[in-house]
N, C-alpha and C. Protein backbone atom coordinates (compact mmCIF):
# COMPACT_ATOMS: atom_id res chain seq x y z
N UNK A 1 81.55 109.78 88.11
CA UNK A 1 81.55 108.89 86.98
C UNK A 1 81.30 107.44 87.39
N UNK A 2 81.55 106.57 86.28
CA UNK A 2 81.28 105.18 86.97
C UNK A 2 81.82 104.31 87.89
N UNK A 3 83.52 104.98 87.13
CA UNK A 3 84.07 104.24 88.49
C UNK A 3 83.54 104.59 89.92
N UNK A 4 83.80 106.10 90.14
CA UNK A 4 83.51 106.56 91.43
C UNK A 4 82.34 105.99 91.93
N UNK A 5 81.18 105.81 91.38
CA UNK A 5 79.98 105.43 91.66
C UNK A 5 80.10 103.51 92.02
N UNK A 6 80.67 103.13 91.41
CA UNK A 6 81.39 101.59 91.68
C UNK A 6 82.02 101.57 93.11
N UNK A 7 82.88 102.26 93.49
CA UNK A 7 83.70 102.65 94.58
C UNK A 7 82.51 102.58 95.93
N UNK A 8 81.74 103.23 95.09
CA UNK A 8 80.66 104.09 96.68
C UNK A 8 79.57 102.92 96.75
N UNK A 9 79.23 102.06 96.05
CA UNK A 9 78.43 101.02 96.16
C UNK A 9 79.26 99.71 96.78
N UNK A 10 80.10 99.75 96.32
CA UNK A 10 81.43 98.60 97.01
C UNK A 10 81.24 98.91 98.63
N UNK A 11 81.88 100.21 99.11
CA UNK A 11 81.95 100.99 100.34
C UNK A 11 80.71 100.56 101.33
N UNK A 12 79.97 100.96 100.44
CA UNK A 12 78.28 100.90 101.20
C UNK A 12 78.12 99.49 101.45
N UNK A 13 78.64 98.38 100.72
CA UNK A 13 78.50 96.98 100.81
C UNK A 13 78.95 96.18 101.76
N UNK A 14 80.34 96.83 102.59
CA UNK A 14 81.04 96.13 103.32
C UNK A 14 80.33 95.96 104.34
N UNK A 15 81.17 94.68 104.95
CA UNK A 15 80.90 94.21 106.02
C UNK A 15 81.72 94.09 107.12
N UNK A 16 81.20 93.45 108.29
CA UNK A 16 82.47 92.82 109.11
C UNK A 16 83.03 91.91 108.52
N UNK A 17 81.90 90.97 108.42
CA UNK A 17 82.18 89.70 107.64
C UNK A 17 82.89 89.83 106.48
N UNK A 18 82.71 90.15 105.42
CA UNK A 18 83.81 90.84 104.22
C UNK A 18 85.04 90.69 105.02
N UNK A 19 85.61 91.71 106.01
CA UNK A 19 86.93 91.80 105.91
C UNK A 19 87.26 91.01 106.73
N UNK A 20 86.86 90.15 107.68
CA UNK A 20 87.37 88.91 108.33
C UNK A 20 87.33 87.80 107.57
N UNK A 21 86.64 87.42 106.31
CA UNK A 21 86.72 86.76 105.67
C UNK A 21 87.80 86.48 104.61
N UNK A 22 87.93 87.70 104.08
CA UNK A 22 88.96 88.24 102.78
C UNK A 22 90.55 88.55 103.47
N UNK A 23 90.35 89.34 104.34
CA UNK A 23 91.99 90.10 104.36
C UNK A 23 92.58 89.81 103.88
N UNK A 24 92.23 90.71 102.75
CA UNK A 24 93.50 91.29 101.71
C UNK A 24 93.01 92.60 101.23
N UNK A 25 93.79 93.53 100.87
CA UNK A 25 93.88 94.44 100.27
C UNK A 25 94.08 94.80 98.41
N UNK A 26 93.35 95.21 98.25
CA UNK A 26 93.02 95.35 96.17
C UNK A 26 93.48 96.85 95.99
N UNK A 27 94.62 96.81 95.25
CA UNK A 27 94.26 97.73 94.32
C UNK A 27 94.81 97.80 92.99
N UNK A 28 93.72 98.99 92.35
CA UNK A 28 93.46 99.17 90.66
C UNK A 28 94.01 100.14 90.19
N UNK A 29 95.08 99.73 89.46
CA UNK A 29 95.76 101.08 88.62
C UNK A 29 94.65 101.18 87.22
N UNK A 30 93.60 102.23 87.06
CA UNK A 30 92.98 102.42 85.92
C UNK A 30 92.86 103.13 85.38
N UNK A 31 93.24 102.60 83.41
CA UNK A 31 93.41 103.83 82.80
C UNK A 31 91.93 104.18 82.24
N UNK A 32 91.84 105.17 81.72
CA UNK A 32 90.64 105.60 80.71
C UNK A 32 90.18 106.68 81.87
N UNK A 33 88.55 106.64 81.17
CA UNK A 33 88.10 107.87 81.97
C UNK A 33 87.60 107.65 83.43
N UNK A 34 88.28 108.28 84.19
CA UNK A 34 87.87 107.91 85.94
C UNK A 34 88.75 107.19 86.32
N UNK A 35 89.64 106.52 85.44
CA UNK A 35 91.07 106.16 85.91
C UNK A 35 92.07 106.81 87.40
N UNK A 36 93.24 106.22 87.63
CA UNK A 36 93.68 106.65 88.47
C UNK A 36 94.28 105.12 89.36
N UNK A 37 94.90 105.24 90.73
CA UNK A 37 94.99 104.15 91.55
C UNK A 37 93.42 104.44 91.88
N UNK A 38 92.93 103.40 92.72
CA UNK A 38 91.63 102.90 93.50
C UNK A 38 92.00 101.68 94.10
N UNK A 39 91.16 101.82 95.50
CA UNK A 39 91.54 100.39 95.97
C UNK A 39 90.15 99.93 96.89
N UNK A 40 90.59 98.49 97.50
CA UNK A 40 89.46 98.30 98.08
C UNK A 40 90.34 97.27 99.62
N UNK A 41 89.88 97.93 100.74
CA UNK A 41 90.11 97.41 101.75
C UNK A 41 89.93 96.33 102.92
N UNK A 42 89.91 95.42 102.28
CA UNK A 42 89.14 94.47 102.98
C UNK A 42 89.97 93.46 104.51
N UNK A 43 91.13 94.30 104.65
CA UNK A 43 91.96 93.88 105.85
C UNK A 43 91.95 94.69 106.87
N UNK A 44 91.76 95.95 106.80
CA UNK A 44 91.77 96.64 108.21
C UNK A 44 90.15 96.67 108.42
N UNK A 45 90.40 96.65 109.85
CA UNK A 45 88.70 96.68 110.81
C UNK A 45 87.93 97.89 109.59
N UNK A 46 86.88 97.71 109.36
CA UNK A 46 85.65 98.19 109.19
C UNK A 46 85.89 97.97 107.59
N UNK A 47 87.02 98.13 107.02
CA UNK A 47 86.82 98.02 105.71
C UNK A 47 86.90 99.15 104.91
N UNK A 48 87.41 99.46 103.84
CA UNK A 48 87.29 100.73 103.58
C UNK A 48 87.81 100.84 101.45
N UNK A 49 86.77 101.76 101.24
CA UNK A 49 87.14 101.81 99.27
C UNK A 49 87.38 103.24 98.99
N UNK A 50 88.11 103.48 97.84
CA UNK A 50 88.19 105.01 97.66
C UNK A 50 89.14 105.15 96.37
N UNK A 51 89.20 106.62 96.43
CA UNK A 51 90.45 106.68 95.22
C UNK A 51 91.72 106.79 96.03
N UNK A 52 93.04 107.13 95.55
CA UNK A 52 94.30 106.66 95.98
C UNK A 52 95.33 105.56 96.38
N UNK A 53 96.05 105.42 96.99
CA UNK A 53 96.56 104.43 97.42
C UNK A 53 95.97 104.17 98.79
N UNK A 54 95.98 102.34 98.72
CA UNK A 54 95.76 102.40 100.41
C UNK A 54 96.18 102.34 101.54
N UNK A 55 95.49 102.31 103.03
CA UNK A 55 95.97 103.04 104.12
C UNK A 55 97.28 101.72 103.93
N UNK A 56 96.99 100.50 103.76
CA UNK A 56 97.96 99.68 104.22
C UNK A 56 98.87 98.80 102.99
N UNK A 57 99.46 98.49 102.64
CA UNK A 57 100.28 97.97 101.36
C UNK A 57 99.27 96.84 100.80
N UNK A 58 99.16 97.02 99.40
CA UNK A 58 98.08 96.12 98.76
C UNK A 58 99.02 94.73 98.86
N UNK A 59 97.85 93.67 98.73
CA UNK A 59 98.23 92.12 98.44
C UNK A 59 97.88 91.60 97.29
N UNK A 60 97.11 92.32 96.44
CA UNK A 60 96.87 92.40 94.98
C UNK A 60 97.01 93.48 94.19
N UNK A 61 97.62 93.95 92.96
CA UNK A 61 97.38 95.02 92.36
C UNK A 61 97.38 94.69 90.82
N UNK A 62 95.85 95.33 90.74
CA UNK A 62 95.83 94.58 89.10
C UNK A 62 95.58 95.77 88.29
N UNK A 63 95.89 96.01 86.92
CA UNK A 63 95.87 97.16 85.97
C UNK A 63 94.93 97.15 84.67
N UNK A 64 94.17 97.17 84.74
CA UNK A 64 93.33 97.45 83.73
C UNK A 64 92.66 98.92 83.16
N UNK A 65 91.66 98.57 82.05
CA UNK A 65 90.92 99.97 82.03
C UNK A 65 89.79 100.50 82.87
N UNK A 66 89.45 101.39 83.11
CA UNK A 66 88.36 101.97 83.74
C UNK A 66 86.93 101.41 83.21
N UNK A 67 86.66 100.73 81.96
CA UNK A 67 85.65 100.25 81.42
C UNK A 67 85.26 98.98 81.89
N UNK A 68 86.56 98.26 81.80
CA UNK A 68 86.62 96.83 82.18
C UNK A 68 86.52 96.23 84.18
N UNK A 69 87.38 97.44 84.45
CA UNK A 69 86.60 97.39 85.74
C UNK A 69 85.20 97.17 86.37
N UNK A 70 84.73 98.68 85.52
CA UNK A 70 83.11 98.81 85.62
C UNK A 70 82.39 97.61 85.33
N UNK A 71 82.88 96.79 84.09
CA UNK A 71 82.34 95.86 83.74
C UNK A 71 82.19 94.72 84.47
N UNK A 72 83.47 94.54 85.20
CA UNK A 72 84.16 93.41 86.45
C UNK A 72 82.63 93.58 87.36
N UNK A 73 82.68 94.22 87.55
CA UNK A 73 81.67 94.64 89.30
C UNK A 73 80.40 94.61 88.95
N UNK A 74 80.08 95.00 87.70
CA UNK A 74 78.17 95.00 87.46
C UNK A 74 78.09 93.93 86.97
């Protein structure tokens, strides 16, 4: 779905630079369709996006819908 497809374009995007720049850790409690936790990793080496919780304790966690997400990123 879209989120997932959001996720995998994020993923594919990272950088070194990204996560030496950022370190911090995101994640999205989202409801609607494709909802779920999701997060995005931008503190541990290589970087890393997906569904679940992440490997390391988030430094942001924001809750919205699954629409508005999608909308956030495109």
């Amino acid at each position: 779905g879209p989120v997932a497809e959001t996720f995998r374009v994020i993923q594919g995007a990272m950088t070194e630079e990204h996560v030496r720049s950022t370190q911090g850790v995101f994640q999205f409690e989202l409801s609607g369709e494709g909802g779920g936790t999701w997060y995005i990793d931008l503190k541990s080496k290589g970087g890393s996006a997906g569904f679940g919780k992440p490997p390391v304790a988030a430094d942001v966690v924001m809750s919205m819908s699954s629409a508005d997400f999608v909308k956030m990123f495109t």
